[in-house]
C-alpha atoms as a PDB file:
ATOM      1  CA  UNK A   1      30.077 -31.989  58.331  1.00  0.00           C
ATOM      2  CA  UNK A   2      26.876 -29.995  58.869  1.00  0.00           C
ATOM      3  CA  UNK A   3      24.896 -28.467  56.023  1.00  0.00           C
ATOM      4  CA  UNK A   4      21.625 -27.530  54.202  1.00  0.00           C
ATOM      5  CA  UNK A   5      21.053 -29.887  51.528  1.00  0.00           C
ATOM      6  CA  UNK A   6      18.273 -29.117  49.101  1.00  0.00           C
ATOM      7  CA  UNK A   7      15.938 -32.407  48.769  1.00  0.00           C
ATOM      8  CA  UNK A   8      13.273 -31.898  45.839  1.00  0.00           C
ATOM      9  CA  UNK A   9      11.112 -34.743  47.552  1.00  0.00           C
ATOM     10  CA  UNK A  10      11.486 -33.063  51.068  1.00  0.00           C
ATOM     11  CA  UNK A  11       9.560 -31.386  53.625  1.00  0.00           C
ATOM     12  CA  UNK A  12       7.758 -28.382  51.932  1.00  0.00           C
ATOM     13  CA  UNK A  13      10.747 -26.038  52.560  1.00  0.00           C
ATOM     14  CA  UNK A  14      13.077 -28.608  50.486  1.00  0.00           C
ATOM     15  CA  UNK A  15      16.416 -27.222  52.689  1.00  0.00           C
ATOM     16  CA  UNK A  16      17.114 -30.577  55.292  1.00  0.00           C
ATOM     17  CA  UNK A  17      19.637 -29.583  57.766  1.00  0.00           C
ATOM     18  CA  UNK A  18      21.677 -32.976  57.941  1.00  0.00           C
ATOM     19  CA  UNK A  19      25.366 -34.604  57.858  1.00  0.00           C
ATOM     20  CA  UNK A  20      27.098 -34.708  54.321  1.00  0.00           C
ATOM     21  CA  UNK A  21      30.805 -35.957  53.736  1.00  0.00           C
ATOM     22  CA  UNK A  22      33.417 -33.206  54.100  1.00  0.00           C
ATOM     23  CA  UNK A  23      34.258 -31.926  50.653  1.00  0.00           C
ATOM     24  CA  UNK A  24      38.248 -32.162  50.012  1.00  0.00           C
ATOM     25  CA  UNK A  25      39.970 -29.839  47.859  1.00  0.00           C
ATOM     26  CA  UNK A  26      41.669 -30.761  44.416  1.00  0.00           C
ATOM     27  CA  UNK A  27      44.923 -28.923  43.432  1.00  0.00           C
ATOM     28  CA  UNK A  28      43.103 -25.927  42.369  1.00  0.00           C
ATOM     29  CA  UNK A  29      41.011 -25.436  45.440  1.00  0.00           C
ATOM     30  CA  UNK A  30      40.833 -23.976  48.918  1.00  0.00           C
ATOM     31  CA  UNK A  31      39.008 -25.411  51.778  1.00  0.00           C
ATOM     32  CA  UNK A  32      37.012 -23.388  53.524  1.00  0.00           C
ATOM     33  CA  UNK A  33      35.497 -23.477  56.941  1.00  0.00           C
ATOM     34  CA  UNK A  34      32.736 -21.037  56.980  1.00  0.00           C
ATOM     35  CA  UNK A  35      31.806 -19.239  60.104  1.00  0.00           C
ATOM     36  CA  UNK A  36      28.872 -16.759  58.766  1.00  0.00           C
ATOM     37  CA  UNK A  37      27.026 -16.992  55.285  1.00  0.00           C
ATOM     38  CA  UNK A  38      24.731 -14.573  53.914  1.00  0.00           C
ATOM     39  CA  UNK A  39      20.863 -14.988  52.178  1.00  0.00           C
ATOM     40  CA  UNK A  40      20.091 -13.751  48.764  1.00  0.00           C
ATOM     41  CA  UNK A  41      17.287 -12.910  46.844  1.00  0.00           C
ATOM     42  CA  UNK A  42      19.010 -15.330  44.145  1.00  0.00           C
ATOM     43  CA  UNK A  43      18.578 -18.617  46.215  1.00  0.00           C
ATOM     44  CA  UNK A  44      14.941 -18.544  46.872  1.00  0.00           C
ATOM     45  CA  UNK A  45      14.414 -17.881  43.129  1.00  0.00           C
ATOM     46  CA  UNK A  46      16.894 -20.254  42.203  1.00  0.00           C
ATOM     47  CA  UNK A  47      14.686 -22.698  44.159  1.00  0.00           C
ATOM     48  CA  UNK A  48      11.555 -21.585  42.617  1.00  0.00           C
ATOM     49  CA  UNK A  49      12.771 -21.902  39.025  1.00  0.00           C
ATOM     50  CA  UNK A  50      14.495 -25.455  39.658  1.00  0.00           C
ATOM     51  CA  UNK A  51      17.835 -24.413  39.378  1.00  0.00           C
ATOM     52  CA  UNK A  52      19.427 -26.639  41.555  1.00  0.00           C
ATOM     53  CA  UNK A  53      23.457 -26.450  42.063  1.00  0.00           C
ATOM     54  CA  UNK A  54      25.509 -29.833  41.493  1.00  0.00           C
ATOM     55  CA  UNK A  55      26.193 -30.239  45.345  1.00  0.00           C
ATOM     56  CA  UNK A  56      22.728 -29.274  46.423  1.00  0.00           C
ATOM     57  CA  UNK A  57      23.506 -27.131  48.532  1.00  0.00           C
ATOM     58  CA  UNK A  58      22.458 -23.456  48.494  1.00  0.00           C
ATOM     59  CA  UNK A  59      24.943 -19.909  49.421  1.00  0.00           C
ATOM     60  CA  UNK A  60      26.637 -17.923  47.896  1.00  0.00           C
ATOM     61  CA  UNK A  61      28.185 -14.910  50.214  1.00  0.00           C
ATOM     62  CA  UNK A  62      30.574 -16.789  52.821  1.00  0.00           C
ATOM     63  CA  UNK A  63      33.654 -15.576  55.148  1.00  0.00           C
ATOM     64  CA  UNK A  64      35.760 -18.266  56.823  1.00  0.00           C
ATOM     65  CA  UNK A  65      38.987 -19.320  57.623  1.00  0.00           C
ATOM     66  CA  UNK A  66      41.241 -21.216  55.054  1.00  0.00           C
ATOM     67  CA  UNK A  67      41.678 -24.711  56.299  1.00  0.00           C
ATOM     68  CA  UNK A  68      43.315 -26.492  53.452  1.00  0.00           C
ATOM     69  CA  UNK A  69      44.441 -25.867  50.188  1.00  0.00           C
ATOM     70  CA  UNK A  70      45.820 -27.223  46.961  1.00  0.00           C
ATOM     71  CA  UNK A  71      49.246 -27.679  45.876  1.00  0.00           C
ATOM     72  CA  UNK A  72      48.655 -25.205  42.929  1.00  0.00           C
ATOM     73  CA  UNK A  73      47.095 -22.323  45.100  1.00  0.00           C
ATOM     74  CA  UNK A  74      49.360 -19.471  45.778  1.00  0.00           C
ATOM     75  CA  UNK A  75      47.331 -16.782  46.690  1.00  0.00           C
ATOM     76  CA  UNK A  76      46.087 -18.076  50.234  1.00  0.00           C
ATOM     77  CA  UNK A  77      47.767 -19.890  53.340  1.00  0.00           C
ATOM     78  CA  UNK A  78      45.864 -21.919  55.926  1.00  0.00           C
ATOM     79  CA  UNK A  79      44.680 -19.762  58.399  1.00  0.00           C
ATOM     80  CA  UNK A  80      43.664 -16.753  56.520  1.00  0.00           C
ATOM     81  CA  UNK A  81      41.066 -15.417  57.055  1.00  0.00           C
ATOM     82  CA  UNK A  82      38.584 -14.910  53.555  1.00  0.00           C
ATOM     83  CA  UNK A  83      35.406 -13.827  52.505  1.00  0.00           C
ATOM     84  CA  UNK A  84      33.716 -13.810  48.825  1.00  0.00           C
ATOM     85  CA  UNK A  85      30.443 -14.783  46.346  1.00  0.00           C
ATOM     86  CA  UNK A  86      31.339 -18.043  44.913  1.00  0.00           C
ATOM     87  CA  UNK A  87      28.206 -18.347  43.092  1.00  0.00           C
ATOM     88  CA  UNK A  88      30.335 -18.976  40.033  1.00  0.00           C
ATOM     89  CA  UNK A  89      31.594 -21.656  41.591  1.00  0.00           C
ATOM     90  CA  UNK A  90      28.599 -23.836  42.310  1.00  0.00           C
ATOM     91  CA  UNK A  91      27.893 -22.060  46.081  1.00  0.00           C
ATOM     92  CA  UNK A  92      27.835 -24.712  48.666  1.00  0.00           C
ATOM     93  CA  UNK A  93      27.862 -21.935  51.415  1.00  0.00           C
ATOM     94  CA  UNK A  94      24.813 -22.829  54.047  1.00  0.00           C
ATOM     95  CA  UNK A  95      27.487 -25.668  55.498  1.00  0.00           C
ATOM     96  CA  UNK A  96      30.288 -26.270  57.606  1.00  0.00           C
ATOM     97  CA  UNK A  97      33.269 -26.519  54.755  1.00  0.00           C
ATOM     98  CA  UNK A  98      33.365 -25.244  51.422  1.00  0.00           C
ATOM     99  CA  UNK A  99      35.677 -26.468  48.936  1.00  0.00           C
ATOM    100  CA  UNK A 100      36.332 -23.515  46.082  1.00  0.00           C
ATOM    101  CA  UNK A 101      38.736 -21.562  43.756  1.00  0.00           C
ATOM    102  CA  UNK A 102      40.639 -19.051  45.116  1.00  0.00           C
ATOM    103  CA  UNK A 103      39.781 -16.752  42.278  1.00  0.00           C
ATOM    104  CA  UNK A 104      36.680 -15.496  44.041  1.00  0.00           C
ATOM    105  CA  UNK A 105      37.658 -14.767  47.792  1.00  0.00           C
ATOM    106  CA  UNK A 106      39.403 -11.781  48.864  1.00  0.00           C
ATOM    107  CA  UNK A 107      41.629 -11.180  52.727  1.00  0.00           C
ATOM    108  CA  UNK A 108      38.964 -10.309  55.145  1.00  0.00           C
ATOM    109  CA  UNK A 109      40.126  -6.926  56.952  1.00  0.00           C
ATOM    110  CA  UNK A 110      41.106  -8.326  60.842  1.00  0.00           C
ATOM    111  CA  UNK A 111      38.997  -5.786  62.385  1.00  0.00           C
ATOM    112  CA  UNK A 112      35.253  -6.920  60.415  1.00  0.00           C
ATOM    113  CA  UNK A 113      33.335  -9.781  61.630  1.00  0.00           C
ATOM    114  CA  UNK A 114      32.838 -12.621  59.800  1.00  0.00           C
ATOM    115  CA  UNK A 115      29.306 -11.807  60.223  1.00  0.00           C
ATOM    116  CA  UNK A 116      29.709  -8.290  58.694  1.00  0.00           C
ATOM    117  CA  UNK A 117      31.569  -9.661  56.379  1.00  0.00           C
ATOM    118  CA  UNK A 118      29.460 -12.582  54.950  1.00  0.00           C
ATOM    119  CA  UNK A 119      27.000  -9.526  54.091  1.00  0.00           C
ATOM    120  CA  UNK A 120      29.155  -7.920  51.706  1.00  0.00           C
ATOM    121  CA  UNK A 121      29.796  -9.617  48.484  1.00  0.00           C
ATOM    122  CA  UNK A 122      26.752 -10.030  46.372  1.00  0.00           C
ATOM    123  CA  UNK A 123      24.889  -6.798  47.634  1.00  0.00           C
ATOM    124  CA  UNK A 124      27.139  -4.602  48.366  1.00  0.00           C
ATOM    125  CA  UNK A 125      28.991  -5.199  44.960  1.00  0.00           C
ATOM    126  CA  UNK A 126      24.878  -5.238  43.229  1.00  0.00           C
ATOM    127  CA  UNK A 127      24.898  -1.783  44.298  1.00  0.00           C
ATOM    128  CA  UNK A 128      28.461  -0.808  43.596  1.00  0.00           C
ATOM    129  CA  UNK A 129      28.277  -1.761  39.581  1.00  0.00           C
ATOM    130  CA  UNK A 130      24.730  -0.361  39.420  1.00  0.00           C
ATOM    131  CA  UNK A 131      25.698   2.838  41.048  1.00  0.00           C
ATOM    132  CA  UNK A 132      28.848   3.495  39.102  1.00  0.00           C
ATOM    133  CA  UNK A 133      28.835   1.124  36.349  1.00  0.00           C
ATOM    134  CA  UNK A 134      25.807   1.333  34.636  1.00  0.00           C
ATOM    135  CA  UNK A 135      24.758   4.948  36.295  1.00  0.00           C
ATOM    136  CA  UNK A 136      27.802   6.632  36.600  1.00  0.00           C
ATOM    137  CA  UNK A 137      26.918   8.668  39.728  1.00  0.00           C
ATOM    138  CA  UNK A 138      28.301  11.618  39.962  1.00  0.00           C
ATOM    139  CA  UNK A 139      28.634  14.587  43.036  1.00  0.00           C
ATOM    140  CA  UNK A 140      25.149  16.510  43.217  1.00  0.00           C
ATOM    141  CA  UNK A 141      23.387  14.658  41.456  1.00  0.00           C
ATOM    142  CA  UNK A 142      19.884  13.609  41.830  1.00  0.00           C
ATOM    143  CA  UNK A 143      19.311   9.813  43.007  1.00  0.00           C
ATOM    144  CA  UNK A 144      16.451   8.017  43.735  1.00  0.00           C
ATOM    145  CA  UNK A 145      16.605   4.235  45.544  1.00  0.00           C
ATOM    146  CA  UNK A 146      13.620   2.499  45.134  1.00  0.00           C
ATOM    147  CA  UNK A 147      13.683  -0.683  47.596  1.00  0.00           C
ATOM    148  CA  UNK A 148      15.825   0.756  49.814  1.00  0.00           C
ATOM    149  CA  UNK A 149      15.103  -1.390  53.175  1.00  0.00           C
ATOM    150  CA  UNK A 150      16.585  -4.462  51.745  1.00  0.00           C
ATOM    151  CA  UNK A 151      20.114  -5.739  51.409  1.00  0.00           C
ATOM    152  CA  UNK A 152      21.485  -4.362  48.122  1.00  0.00           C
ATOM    153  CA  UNK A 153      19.360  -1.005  48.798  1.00  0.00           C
ATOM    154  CA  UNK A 154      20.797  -0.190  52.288  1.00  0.00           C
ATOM    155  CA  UNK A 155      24.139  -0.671  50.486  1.00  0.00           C
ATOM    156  CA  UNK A 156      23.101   1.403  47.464  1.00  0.00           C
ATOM    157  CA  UNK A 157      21.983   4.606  50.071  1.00  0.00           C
ATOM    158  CA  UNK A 158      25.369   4.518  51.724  1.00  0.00           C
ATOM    159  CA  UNK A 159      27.451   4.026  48.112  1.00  0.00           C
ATOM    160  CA  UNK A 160      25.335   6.747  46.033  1.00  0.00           C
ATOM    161  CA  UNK A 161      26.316   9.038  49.478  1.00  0.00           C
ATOM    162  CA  UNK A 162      29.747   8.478  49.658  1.00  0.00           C
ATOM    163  CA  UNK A 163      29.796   9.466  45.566  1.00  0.00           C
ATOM    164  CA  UNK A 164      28.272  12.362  46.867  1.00  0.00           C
ATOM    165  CA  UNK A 165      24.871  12.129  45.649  1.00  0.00           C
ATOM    166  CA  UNK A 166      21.694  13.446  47.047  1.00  0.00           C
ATOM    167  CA  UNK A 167      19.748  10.646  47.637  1.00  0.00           C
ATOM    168  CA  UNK A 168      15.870   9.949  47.713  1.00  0.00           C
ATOM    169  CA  UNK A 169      14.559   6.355  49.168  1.00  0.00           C
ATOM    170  CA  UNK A 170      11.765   5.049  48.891  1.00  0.00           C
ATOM    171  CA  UNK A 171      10.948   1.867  51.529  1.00  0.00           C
ATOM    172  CA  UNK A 172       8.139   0.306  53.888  1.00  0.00           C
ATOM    173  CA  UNK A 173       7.460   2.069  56.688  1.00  0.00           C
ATOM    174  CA  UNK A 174       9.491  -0.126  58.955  1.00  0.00           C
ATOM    175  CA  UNK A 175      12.391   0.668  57.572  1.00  0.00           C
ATOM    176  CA  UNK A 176      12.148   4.512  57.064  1.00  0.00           C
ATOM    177  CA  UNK A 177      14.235   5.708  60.129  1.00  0.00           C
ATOM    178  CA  UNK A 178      17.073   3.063  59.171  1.00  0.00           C
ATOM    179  CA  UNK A 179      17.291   4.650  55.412  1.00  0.00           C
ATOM    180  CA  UNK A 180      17.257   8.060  56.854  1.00  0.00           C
ATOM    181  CA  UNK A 181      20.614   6.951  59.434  1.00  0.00           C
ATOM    182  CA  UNK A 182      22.168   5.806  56.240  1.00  0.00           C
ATOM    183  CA  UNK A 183      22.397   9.157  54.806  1.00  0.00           C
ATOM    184  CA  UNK A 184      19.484   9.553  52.768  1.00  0.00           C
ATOM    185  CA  UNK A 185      18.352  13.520  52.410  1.00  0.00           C
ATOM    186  CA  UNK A 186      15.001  12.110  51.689  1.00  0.00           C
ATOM    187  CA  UNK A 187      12.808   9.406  52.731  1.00  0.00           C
ATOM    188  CA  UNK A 188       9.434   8.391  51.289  1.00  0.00           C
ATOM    189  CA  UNK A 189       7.048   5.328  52.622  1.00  0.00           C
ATOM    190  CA  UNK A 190       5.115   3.628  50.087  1.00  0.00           C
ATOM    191  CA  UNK A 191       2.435   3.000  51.817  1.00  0.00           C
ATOM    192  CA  UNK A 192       1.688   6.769  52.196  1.00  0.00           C
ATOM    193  CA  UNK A 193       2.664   7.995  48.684  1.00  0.00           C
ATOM    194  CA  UNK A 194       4.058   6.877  45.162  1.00  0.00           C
ATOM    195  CA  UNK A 195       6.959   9.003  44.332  1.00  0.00           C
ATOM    196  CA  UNK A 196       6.471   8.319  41.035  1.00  0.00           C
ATOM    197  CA  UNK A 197       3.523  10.568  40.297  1.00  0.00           C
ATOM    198  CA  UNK A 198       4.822  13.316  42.625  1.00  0.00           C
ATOM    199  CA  UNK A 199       6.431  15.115  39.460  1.00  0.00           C
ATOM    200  CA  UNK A 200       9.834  15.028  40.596  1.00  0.00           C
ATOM    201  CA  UNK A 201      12.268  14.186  38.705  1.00  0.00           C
ATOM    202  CA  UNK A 202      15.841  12.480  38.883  1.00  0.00           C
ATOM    203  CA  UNK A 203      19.344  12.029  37.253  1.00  0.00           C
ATOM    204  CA  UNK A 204      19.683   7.906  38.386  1.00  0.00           C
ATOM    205  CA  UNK A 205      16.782   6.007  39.667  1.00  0.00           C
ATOM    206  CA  UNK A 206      18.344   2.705  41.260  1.00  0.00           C
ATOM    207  CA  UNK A 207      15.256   0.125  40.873  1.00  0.00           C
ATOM    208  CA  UNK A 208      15.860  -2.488  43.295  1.00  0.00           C
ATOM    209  CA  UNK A 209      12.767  -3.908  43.816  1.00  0.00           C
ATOM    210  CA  UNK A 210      11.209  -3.640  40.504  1.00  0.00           C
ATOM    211  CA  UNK A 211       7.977  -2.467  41.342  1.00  0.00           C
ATOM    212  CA  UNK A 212       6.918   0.255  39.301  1.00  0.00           C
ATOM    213  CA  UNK A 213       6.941  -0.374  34.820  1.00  0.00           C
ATOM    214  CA  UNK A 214       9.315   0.500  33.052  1.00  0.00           C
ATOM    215  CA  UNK A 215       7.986   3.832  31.619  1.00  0.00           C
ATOM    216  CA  UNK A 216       6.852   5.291  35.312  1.00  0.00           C
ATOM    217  CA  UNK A 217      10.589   4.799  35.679  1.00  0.00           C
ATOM    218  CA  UNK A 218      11.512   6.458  32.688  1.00  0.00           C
ATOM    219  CA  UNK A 219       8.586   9.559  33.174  1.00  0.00           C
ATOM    220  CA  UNK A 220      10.795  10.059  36.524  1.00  0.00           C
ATOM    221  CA  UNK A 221      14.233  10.862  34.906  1.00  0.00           C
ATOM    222  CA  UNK A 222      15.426  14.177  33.714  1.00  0.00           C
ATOM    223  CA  UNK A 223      16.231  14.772  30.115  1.00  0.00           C
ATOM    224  CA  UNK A 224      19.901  12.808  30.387  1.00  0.00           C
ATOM    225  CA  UNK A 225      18.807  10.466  33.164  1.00  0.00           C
ATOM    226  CA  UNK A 226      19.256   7.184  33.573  1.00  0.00           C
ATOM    227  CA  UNK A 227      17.206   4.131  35.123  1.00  0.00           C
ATOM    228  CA  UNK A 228      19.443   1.358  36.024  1.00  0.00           C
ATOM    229  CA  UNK A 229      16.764  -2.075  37.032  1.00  0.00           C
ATOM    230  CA  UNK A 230      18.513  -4.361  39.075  1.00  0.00           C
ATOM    231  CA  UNK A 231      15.462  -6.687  40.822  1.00  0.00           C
ATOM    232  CA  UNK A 232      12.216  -7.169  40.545  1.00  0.00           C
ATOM    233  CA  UNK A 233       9.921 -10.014  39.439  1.00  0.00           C
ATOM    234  CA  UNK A 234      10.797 -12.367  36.681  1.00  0.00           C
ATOM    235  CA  UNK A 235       8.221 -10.548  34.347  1.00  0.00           C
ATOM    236  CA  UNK A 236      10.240  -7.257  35.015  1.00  0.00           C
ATOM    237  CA  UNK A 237      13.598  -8.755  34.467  1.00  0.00           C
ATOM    238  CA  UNK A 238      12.369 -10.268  31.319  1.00  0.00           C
ATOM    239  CA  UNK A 239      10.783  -6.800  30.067  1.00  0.00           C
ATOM    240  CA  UNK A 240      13.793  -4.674  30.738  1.00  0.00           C
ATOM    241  CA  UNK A 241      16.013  -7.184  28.869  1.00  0.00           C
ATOM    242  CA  UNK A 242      13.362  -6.787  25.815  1.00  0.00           C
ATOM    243  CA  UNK A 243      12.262  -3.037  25.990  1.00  0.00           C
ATOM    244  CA  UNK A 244      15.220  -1.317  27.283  1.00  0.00           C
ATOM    245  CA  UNK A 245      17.151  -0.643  24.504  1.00  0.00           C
ATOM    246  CA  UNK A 246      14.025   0.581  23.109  1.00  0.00           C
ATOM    247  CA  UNK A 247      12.904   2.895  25.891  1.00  0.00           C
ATOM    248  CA  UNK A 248      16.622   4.244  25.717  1.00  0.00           C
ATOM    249  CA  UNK A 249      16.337   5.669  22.446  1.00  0.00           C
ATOM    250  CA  UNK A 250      16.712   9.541  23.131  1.00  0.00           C
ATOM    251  CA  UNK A 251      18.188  11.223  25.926  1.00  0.00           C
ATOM    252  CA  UNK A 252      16.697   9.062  28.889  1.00  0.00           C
ATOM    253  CA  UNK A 253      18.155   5.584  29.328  1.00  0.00           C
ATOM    254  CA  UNK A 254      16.773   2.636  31.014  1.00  0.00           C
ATOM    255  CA  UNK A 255      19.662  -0.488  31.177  1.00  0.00           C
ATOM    256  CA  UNK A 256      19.274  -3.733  33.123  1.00  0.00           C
ATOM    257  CA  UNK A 257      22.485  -4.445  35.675  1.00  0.00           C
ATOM    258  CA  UNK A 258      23.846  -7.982  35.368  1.00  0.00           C
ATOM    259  CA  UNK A 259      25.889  -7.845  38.302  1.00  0.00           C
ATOM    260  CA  UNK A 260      28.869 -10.290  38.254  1.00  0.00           C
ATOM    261  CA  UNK A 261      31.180 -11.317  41.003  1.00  0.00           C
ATOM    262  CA  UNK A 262      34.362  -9.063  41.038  1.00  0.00           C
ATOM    263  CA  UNK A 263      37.357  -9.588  43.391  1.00  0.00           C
ATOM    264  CA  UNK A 264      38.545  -5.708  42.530  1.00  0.00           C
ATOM    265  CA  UNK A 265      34.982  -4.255  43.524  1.00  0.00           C
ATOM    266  CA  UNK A 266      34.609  -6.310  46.580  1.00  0.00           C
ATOM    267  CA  UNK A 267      38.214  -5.262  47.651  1.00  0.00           C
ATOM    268  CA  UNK A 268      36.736  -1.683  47.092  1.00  0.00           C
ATOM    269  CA  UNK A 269      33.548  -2.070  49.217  1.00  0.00           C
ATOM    270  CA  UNK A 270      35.331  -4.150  52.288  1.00  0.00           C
ATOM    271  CA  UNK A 271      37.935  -1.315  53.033  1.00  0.00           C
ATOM    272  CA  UNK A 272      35.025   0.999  53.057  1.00  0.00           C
ATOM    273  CA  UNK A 273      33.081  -0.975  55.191  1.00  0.00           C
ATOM    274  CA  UNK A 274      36.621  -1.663  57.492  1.00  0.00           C
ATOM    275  CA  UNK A 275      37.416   2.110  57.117  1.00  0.00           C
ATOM    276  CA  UNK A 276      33.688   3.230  58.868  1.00  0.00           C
ATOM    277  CA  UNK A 277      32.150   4.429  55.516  1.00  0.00           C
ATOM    278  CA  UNK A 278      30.010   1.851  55.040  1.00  0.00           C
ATOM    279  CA  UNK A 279      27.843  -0.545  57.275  1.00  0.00           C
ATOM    280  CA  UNK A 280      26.254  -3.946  56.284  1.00  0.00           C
ATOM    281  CA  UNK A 281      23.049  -3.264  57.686  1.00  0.00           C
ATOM    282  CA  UNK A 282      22.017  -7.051  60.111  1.00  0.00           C
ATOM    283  CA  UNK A 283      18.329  -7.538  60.410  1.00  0.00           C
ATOM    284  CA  UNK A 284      18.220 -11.078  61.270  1.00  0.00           C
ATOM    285  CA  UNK A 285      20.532 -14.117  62.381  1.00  0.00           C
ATOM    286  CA  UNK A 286      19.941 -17.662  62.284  1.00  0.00           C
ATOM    287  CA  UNK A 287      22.348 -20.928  63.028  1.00  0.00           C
ATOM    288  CA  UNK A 288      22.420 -23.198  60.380  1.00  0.00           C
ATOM    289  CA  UNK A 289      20.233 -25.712  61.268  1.00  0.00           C
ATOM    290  CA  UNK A 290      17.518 -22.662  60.718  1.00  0.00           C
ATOM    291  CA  UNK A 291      18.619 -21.986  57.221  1.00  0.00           C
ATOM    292  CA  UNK A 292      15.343 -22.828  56.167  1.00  0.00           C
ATOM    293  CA  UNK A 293      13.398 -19.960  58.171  1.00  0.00           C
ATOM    294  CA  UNK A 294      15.937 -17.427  56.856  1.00  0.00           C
ATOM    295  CA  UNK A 295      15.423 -18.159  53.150  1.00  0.00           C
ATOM    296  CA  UNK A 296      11.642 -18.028  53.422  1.00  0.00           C
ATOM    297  CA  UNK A 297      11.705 -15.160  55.954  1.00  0.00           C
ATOM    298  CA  UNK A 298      13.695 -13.059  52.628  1.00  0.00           C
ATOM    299  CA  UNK A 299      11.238 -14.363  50.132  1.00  0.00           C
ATOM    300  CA  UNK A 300       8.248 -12.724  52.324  1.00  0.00           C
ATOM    301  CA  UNK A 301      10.485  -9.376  50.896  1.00  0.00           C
ATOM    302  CA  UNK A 302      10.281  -7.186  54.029  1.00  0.00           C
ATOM    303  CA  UNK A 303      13.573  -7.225  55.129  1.00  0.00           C
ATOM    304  CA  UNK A 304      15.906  -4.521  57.303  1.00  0.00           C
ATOM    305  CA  UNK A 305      18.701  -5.097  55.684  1.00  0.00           C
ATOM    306  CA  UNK A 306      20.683  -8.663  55.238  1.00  0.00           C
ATOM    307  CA  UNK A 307      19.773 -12.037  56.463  1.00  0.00           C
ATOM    308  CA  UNK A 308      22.559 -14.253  58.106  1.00  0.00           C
ATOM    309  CA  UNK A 309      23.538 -17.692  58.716  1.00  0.00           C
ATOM    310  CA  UNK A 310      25.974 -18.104  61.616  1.00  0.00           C
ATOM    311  CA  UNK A 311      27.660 -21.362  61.232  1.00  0.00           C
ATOM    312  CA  UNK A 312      30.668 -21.704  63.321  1.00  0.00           C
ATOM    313  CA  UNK A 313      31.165 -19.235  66.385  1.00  0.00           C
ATOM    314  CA  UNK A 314      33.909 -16.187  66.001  1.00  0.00           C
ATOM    315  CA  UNK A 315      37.260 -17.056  67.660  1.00  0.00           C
ATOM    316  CA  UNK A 316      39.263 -14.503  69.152  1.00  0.00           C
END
């Protein structure tokens, strides 16, 4: 089969687009054939820092058809159609076949693209636990998305919406009249002006993209508010896991969201997407053999949305 095999010794991008031997499921395994896959931030960074997955190859967001499977799977038949982040079990999803657990893959609705589909599970499910989890969004209240152009901030505009929220988003200006289709009552470039000295202040701030510190954040919140940091740089990461519980002495609370896979919230966010309430935002498409352009096109960190791999073409 075709895939993207990471090669430490490699041409400067390190992902080499070349045959590998078909992977064949054990008892506890499905085989997948993937037909779309889906870029995250977590690859290129899993690159940087030299995590490197057992197989070598890179992806975790796939949606395929069930080719095979194990004599102790009961959950799936061949021919059904799945979709899921198996990032827990050692990706493999910029290739042809997958071989996996079923614990992580959910029925794909027969009405979403695999393409749609492929750019649900890690960002879409990001933004559901950090939404509701951790911030506990509630009707009318205040919301502010900061990095809202990307992939898990086009999904948190739509989610913190549909909880009823009023939402403020704060993106480049490329992306400012996409954020405002997705439901946002308020859109603010940052090129033009930083929201976080405007004196306004908010119930949840969603920060996506890590870019402010920690106490601008904080400043921003009303009395009982929350901050909930979900990206950023590795610096950021690192001092939200060290001064959080600090800063969240008193009424305003800053946490850090550890998103995990979850079969129950991905079930949740596909029927919205396959009822209309919720749309995986596309900005680019690549085949596979261009896997390589995708990941470095997402680490530039001006994206509209998701980044996807189409592997094998849609049959209808």
């Amino acid at each position: 089969m075709k895939a993207i095999v990471y090669e430490k010794h490699g041409v400067p991008d390190r992902l080499i687009f070349r045959e590998v031997e078909k992977p064949i499921p054990n008892d506890n395994e499905v085989l997948i054939k993937i037909y779309a896959a889906s870029v995250n931030a977590g690859d290129y960074r899993s690159m940087k820092m030299g995590i490197i997955p057992k197989r070598k190859i890179f992806g975790s967001d796939i949606a395929g058809r069930v080719e095979a499977v194990g004599k102790n799977i009961h959950q799936f038949s061949i021919g059904d159609e799945v979709f899921g982040d198996i990032s827990a079990c050692g990706l493999g999803g910029f290739a042809e076949y997958v071989a996996v657990l079923e614990t992580p893959l959910v029925l794909k609705p027969a009405d979403v693209s695999f393409e749609a589909t492929s750019a649900v599970p890690m960002a879409a499910v990001t933004a559901l636990q950090g939404l509701r989890n951790l911030g506990n969004t509630q009707p009318g209240q205040k919301v502010l998305i900061c990095g809202a152009g990307g992939g898990v901030g086009t999904f948190a505009v739509q989610i913190a919406k549909y909880f009823g929220a009023e939402v403020t988003a704060i993106c480049g200006t490329r992306n400012v009249e996409l954020v405002r289709s997705l439901g946002a009552s308020q859109v603010v470039d940052y090129t033009q002006e930083d929201q976080m000295k405007s004196g306004k202040r908010y119930d949840l701030i969603l920060a996506v993209n890590g870019c402010h510190s920690l106490s601008a954040y904080k400043r921003a919140l009303n009395p009982k508010g929350t901050a909930v940091i979900v990206g950023g740089a590795l610096s950021q990461v690192i001092k939200s896991m060290l001064f959080g519980p600090i800063m969240s002495l008193g009424g305003r609370k800053v946490r850090i969201l550890a998103a995990k896979p979850n079969t129950k919230d991905l079930e949740f966010m596909i029927k919205l997407v396959a009822d209309g309430k919720i749309k995986p935002v596309i900005d680019r498409r690549y085949p596979l053999s261009e896997t390589a352009k995708a990941v470095r096109y997402l680490s530039e960190g001006h994206t509209h949305g998701k980044v996807i791999i189409n592997i094998l073409k849609e049959e209808y």
